[in-house]
Protein backbone atom coordinates (compact mmCIF):
# COMPACT_ATOMS: atom_id res chain seq x y z
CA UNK A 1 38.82 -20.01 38.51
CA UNK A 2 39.62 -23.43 38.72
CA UNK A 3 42.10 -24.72 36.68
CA UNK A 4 42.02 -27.19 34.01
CA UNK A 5 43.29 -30.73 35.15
CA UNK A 6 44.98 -32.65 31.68
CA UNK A 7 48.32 -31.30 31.25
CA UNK A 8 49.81 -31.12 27.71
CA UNK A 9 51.20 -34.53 28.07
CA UNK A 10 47.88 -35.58 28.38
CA UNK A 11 46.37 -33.78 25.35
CA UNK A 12 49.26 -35.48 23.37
CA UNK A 13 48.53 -38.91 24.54
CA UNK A 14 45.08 -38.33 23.73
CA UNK A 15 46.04 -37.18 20.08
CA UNK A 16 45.67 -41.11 19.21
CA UNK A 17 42.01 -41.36 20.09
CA UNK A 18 41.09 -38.60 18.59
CA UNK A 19 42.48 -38.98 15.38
CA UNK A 20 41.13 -42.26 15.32
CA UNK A 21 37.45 -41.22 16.81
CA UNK A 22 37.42 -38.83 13.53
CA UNK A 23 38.59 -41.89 11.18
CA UNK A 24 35.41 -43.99 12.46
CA UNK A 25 33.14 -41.00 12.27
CA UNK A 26 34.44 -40.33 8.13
CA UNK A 27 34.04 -44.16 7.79
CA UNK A 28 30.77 -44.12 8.65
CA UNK A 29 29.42 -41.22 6.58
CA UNK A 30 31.26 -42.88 3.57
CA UNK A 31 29.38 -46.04 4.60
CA UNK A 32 26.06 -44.38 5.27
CA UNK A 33 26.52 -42.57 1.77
CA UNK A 34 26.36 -45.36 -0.05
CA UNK A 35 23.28 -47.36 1.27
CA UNK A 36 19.95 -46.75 -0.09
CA UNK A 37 17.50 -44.91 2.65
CA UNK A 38 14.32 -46.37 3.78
CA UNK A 39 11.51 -45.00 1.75
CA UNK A 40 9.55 -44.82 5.08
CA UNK A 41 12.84 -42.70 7.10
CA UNK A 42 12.71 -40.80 3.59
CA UNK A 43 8.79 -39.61 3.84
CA UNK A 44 9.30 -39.05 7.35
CA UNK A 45 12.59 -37.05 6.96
CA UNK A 46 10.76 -34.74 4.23
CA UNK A 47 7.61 -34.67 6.02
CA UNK A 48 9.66 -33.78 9.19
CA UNK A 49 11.36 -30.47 7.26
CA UNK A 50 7.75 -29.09 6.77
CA UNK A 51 6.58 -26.31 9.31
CA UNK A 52 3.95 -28.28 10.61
CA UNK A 53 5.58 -31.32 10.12
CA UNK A 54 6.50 -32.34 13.93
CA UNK A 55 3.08 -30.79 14.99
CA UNK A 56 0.70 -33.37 12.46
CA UNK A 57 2.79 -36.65 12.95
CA UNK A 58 2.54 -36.77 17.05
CA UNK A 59 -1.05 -35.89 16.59
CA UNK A 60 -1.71 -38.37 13.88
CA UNK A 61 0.38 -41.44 15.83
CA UNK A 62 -0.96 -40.20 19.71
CA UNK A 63 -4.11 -38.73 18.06
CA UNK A 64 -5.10 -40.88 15.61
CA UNK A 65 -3.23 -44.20 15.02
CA UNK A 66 -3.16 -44.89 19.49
CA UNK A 67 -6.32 -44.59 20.65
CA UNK A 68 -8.77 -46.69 20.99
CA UNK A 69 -12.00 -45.05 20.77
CA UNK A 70 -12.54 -44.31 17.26
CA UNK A 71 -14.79 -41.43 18.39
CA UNK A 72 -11.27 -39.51 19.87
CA UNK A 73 -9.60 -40.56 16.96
CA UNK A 74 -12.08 -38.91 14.61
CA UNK A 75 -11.64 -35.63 16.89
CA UNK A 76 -7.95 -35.39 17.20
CA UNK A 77 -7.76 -35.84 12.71
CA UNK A 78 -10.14 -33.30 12.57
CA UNK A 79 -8.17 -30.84 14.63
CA UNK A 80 -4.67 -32.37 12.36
CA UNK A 81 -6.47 -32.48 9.49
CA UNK A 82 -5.90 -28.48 8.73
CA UNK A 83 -2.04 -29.00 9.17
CA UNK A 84 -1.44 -31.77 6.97
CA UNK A 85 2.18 -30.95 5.86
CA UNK A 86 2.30 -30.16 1.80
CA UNK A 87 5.10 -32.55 1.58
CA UNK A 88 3.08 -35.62 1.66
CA UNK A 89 1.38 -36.54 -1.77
CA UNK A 90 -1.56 -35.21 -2.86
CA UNK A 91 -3.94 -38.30 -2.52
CA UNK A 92 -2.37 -39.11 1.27
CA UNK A 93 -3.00 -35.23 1.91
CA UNK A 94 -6.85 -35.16 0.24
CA UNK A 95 -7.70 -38.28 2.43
CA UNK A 96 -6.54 -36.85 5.93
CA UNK A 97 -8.66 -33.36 5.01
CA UNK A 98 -11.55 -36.03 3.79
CA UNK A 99 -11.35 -37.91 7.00
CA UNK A 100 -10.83 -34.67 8.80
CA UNK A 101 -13.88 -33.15 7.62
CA UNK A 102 -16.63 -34.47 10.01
CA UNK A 103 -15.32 -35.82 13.74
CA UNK A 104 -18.31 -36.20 14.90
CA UNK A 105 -19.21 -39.55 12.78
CA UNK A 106 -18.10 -42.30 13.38
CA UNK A 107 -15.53 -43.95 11.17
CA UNK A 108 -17.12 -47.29 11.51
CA UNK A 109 -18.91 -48.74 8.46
CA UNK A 110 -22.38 -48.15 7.97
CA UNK A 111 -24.10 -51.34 7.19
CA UNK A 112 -28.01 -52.34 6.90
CA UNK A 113 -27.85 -54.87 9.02
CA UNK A 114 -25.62 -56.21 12.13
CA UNK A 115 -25.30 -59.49 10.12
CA UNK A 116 -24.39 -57.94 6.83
CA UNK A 117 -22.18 -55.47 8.80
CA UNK A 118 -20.30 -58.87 10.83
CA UNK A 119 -19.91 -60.37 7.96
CA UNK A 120 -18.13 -57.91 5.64
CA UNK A 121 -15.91 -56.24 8.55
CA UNK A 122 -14.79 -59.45 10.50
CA UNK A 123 -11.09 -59.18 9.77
CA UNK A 124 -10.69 -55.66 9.94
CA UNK A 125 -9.43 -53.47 13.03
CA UNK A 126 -13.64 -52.19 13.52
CA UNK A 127 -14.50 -55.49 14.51
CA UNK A 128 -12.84 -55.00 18.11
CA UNK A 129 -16.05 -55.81 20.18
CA UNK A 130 -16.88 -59.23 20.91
CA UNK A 131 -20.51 -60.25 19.05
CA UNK A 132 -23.43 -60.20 20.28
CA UNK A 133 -25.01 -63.28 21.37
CA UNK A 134 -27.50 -64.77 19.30
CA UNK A 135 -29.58 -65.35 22.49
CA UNK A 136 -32.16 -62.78 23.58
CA UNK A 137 -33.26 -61.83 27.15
CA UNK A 138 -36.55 -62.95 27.63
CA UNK A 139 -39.21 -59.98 28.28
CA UNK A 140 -39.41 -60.05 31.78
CA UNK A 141 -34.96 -59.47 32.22
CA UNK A 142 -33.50 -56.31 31.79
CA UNK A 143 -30.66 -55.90 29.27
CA UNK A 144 -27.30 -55.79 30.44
CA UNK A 145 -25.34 -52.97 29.46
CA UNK A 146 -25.32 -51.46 26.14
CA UNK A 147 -25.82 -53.71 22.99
């Protein structure tokens, strides 16, 4: 067995650094005791001690929040949905089971018309395709692509 290399001179001179290591770590507990958390590092912290806690926030910030089809969203909360961790309140809890309840719709708004539809959902995060253009291919062209 190999031998250890600090001699007890060396654990003495490092006495110092320790003590004072311990001093900085007591300081900042004190310091940390004393400020007011986060509400958000709060709701994660509690929703973090629930079983299923770990499980439902990756999937609902890879699963959900991340992707970019909305049709893989609505999958991945309906697979979540079930584990929704009791911590969180009961309205935040009843919408992710609502939401969760049908993946294969789409999450998009339904509207009557593409006009009507345009114009109430500009500003929101649905509107992420460009519009269409007002200009129509004349009867003899093929359309391009999907409209």
């Amino acid at each position: 067995m190999a031998e250890s290399s600090s001699s007890p001179a060396d654990a003495v001179a490092s006495a110092p650094l320790a003590d004072r290591a311990v001093d900085l770590a007591r300081r900042w507990v004190i310091e940390a005791a004393a400020v007011e958390p986060d509400p958000a590092a709060a709701r994660l912290a509690g929703v973090l001690q629930d079983a299923n806690g770990l499980p439902f926030t990756l999937g609902f910030v890879d699963g959900v929040m991340r992707p970019e089809s909305l049709s893989a969203a609505a999958s991945r909360l309906h697979r979540i949905a079930p584990i929704v961790p009791e911590f969180l309140p009961w309205y935040l809890r009843s919408v992710v089971r609502l939401g969760g309840e049908s993946p294969r719709s789409s999450p998009r708004p339904s509207c009557r018309s593409r006009a009507a539809c345009s114009a109430t959902w500009s500003g929101t995060s649905w509107s992420t395709r460009a519009p269409r253009s007002s200009v129509r291919p004349s009867s003899g062209s093929a359309p391009r692509g999907r409209v």
